[in-house]
Protein backbone atom coordinates (compact mmCIF):
# COMPACT_ATOMS: atom_id res chain seq x y z
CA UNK A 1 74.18 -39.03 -40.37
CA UNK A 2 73.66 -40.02 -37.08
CA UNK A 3 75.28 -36.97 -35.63
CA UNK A 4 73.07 -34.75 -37.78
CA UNK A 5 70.02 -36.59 -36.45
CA UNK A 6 70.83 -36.22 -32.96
CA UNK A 7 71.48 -32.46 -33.83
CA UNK A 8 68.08 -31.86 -35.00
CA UNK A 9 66.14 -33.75 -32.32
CA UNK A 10 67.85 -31.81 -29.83
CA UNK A 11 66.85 -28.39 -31.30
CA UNK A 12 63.50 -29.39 -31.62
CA UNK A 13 63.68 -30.33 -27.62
CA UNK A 14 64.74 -27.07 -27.37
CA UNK A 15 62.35 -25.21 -29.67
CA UNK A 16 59.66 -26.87 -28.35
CA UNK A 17 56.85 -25.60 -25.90
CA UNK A 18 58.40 -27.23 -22.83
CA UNK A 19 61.59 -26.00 -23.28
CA UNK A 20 60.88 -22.22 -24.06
CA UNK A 21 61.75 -19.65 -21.41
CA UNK A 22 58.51 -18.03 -19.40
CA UNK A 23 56.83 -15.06 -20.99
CA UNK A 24 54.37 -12.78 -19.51
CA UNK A 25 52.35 -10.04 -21.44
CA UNK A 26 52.61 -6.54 -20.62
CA UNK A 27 49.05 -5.51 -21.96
CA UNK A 28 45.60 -6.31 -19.99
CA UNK A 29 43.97 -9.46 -20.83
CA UNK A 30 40.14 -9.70 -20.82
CA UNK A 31 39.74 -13.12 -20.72
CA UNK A 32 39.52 -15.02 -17.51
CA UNK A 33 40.32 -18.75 -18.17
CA UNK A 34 43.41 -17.21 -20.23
CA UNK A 35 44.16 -14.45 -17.38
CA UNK A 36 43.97 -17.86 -14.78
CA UNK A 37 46.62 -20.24 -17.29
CA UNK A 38 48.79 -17.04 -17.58
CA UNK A 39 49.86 -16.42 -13.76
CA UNK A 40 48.99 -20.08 -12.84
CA UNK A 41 52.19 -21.20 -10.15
CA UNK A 42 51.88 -24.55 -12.07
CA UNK A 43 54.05 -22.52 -14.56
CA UNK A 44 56.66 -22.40 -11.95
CA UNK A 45 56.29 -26.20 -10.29
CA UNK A 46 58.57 -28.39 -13.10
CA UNK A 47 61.74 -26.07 -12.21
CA UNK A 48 60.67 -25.48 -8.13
CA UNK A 49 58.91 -28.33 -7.07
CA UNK A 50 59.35 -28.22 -3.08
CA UNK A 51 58.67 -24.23 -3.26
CA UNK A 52 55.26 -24.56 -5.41
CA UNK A 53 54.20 -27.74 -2.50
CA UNK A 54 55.12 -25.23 0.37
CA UNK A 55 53.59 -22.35 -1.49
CA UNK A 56 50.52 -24.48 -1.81
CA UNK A 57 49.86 -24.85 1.91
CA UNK A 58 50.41 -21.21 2.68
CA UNK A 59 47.26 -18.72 3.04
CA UNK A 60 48.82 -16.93 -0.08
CA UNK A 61 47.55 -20.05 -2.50
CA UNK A 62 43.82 -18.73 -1.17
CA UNK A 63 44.29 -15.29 -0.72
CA UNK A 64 40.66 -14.70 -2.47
CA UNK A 65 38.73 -17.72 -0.93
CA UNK A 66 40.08 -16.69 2.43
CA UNK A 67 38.91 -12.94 2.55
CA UNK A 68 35.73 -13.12 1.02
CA UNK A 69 33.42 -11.56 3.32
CA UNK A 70 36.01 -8.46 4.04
CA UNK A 71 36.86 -7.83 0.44
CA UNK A 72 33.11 -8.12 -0.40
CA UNK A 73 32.41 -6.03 1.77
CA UNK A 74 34.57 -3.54 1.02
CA UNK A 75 33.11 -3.69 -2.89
CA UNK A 76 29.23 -3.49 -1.60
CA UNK A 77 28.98 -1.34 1.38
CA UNK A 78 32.89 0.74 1.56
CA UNK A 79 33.14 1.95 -2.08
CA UNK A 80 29.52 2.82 -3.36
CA UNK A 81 28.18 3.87 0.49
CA UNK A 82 30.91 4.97 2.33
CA UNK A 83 32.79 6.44 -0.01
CA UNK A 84 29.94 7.17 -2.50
CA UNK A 85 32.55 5.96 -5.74
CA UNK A 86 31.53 3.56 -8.33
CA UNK A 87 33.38 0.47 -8.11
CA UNK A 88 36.06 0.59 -11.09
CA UNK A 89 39.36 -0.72 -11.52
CA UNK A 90 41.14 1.78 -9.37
CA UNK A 91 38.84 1.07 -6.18
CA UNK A 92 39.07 -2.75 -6.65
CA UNK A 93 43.09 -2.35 -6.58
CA UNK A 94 42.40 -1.38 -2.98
CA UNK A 95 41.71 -5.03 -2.32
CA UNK A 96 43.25 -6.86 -5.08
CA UNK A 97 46.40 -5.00 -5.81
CA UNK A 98 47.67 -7.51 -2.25
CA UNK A 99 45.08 -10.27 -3.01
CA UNK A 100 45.57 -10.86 -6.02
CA UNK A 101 48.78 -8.01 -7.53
CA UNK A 102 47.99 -9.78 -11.35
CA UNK A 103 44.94 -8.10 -11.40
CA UNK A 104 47.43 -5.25 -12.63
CA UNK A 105 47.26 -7.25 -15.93
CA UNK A 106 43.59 -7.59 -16.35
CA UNK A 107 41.03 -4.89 -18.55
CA UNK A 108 39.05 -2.74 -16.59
CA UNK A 109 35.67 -5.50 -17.47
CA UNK A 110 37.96 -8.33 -16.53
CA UNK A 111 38.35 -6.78 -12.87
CA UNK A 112 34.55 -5.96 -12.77
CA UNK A 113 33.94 -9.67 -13.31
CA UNK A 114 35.95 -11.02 -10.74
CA UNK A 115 34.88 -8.33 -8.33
CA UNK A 116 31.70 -9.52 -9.22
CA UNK A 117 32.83 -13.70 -8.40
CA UNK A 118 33.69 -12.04 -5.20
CA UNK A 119 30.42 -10.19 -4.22
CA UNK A 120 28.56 -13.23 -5.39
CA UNK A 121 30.43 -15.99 -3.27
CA UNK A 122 29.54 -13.71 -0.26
CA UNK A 123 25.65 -12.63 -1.15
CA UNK A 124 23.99 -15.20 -3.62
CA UNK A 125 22.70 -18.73 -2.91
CA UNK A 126 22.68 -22.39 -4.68
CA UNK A 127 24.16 -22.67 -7.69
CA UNK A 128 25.26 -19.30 -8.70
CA UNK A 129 27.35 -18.86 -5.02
CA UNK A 130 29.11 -22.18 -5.80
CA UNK A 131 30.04 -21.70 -9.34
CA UNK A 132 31.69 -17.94 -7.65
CA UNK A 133 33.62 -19.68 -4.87
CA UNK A 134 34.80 -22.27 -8.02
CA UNK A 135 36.20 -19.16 -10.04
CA UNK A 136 37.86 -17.48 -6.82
CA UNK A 137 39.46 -20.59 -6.06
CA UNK A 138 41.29 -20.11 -9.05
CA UNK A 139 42.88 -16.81 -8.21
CA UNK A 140 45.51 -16.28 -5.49
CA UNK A 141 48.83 -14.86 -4.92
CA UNK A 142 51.01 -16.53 -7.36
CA UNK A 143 54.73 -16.57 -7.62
CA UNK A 144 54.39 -14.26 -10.52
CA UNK A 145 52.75 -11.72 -8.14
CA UNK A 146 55.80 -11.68 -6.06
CA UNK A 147 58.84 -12.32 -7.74
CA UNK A 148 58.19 -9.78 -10.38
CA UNK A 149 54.58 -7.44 -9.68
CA UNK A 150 55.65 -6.77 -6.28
CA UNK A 151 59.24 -6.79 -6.94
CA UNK A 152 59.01 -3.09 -7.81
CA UNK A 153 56.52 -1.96 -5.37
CA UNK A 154 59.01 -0.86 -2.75
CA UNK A 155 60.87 1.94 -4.50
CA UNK A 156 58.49 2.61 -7.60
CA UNK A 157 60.66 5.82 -8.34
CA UNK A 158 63.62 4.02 -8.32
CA UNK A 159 62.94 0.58 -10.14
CA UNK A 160 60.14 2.27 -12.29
CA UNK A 161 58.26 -0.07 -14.51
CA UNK A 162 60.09 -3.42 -14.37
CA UNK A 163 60.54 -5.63 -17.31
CA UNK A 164 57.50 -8.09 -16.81
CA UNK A 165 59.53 -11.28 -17.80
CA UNK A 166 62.34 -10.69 -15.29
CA UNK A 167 61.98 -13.12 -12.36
CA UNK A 168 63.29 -11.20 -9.07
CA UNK A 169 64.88 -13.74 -6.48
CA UNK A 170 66.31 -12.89 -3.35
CA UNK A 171 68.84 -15.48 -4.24
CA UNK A 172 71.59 -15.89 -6.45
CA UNK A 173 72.37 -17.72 -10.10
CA UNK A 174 70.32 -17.97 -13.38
CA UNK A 175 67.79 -20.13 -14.76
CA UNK A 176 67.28 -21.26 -18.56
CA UNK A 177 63.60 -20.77 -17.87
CA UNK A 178 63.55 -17.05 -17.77
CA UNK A 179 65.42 -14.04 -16.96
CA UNK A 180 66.18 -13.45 -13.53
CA UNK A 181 67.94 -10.55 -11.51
CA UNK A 182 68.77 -10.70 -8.21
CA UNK A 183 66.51 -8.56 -5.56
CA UNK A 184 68.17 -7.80 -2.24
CA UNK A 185 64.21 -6.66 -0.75
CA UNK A 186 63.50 -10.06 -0.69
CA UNK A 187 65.21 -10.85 2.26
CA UNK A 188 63.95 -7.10 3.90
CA UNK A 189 60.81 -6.94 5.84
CA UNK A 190 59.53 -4.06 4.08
CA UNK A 191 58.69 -6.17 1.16
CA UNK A 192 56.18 -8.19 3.33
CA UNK A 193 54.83 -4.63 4.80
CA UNK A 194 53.87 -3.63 1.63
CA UNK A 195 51.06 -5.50 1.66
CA UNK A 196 50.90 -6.44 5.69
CA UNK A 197 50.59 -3.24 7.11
CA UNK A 198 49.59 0.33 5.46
CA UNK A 199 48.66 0.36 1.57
CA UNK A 200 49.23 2.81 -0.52
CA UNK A 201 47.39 2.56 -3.94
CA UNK A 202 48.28 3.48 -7.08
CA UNK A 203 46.13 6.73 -6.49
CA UNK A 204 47.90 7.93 -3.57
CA UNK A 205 44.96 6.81 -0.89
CA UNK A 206 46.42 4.47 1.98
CA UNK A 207 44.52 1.47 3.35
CA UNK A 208 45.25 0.27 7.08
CA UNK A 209 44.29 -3.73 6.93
CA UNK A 210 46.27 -3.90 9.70
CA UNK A 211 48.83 -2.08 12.16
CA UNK A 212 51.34 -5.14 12.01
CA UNK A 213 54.22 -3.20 9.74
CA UNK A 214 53.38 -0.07 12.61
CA UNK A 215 53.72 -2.18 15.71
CA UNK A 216 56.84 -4.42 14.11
CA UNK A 217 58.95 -1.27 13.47
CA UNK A 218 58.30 1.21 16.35
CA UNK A 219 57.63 -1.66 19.34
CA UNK A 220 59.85 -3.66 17.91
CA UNK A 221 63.00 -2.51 15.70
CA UNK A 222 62.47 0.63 18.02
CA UNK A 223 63.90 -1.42 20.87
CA UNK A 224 66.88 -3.33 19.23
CA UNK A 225 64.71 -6.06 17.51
CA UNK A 226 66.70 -7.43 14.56
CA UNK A 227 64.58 -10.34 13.39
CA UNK A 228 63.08 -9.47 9.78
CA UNK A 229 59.60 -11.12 8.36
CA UNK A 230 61.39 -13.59 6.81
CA UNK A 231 63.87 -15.29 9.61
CA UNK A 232 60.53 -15.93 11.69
CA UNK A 233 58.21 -16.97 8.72
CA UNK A 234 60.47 -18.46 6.52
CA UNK A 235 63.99 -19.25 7.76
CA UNK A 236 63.22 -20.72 11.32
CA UNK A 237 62.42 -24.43 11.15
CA UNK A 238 62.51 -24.13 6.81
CA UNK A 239 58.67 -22.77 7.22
CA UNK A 240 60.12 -21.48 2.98
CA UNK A 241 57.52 -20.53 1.00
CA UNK A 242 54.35 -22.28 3.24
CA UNK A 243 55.04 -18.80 5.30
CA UNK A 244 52.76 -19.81 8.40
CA UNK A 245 51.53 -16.75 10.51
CA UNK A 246 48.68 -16.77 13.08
CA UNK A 247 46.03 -19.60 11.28
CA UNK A 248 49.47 -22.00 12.41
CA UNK A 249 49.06 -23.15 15.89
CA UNK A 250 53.28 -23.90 16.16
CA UNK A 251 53.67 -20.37 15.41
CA UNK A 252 51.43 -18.98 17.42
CA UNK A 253 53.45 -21.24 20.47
CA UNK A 254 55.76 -19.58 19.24
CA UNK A 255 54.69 -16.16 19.45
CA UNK A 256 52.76 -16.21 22.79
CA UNK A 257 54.45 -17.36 26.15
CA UNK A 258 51.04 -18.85 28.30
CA UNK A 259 51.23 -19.21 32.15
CA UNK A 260 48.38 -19.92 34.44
CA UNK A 261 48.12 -20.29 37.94
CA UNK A 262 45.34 -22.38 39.60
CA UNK A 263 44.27 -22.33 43.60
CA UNK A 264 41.55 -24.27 44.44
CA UNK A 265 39.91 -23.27 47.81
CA UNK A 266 36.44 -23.95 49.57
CA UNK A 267 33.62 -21.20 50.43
CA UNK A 268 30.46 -21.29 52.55
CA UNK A 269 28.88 -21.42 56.16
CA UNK A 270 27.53 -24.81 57.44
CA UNK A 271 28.26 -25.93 53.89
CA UNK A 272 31.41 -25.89 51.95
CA UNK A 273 31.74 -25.42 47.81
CA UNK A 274 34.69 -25.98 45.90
CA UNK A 275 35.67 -23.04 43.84
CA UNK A 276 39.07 -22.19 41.68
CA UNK A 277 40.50 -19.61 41.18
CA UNK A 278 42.37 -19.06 37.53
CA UNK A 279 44.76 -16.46 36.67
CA UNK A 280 46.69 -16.59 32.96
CA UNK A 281 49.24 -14.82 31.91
CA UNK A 282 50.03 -14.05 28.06
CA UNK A 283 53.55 -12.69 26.88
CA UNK A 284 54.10 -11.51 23.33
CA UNK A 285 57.25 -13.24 22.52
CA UNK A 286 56.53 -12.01 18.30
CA UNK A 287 58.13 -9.18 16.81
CA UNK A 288 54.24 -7.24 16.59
CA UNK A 289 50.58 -6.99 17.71
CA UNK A 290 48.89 -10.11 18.25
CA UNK A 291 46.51 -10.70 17.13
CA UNK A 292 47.01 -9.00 13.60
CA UNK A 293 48.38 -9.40 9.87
């Protein structure tokens, strides 16, 4: 009796909601609260604790909040002047396909409405600009985004259109939680380049944010530079998942070698002023531009 009791408590452990493995939807959701709970890292957190508490320090857990005024920009003034498009789900990709990849997942209205959060926190006042900062602070670059949306970004003709419950790790072993398959461009810096350096949306147009992936490969790699993304970001000093780049002042030490030289001397006729003179030196000790990202 006993036995069979024990037997059915542990299957309803097991069948219950805690215990089920991660599942992720592979059709566009068009609600936001629900489109928030479904990519939330929280999801991740009971397994990978230490990760999600690094993760949340990084500039990825505020990928939105931090960018506001460029990505706003890019939605008022880029698309509908520049460019003279309407602003759709393709042109918001352009932005949000790096700040936020599980847009992928989201209905064409969805997308307008957080486009809109964006252009809001940015342009209106009061009430209306806080309760738009509130819902972007909500959105970020979320495990999810990585370990499986961007998984396949790198070679989109030869992964194709990835399962979207797999969990890709650049690590080894399994996990009851959900499915997981080992992804060796995890540990390449082209993964990170995807996003830091030249974009290429999913209509063929490229976006330069930045010239970091340029500068890393040809002034770097190009003269016996071995170092990827992650051994400076994420190996050195077990920076893991909090990823620090150039908002981190010990990285930036890192990066930039400082000398300065200082003479003082005197100047005048019948009446002497002190005067210095200054001269600083700067080295790039980083494997690209700095400043850039």
């Amino acid at each position: 009796m006993r036995r069979s009791f024990l037997f059915a408590l542990i299957f309803l452990l097991w069948a219950s909601p805690g215990f089920s493995k991660l599942t992720f939807p592979n059709k566009p959701i068009d609600d936001f609260e629900t489109f928030v709970k479904t990519y939330d890292s929280k999801r991740c957190m009971e397994c990978h604790e230490d990760i999600y508490n690094e993760w949340k320090e990084s500039f990825h857990s505020r990928s939105m909040v931090s960018s506001i005024k460029g990505i706003a920009n890019f939605f008022t003034v880029g698309v509908p002047k520049e460019w003279e498009k309407p602003l759709n789900k393709q042109e918001i990709l352009k932005c949000l396909d790096c700040h936020l990849p599980q847009i992928k997942y989201a209905t064409e209205r969805l997308a307008l409405e957080i486009a809109g959060y964006m252009i809001d926190a940015k342009t209106a006042k009061g009430a209306k600009k806080e309760k738009a900062i509130a819902k972007l602070k909500q959105l970020n670059i979320t495990c999810y985004g990585c370990h499986n949306i961007k998984a396949a970004g790198t070679a989109p003709g030869i992964t194709g259109h990835i399962d979207p419950n797999i969990i890709f790790t650049g690590g080894e072993g399994d996990s009851d939680a959900h499915e997981t398959e080992h992804a060796p461009i995890f540990k390449r810096s082209f993964f990170c380049t995807q996003c830091h350096g030249v974009y290429i949306s999913p209509d063929g147009e490229s976006t330069m944010c930045n010239t970091l992936s340029g500068s890393y490969v040809h002034n770097y790699i190009g003269q016996g530079g071995r170092e990827t993304c992650q051994d400076c970001h994420m190996k050195k000093k077990n920076r893991g998942h909090r990823m620090p780049g150039g908002h981190d002042l010990e990285i930036v030490k890192e990066g930039i070698e400082f000398q300065a030289e200082i003479k003082g001397f005197r100047y005048g006729i019948g009446k002497w002023i002190p005067a210095g003179n200054v001269e600083v030196f700067l080295t790039n000790k980083a494997g690209h531009r700095i400043p850039d990202g």
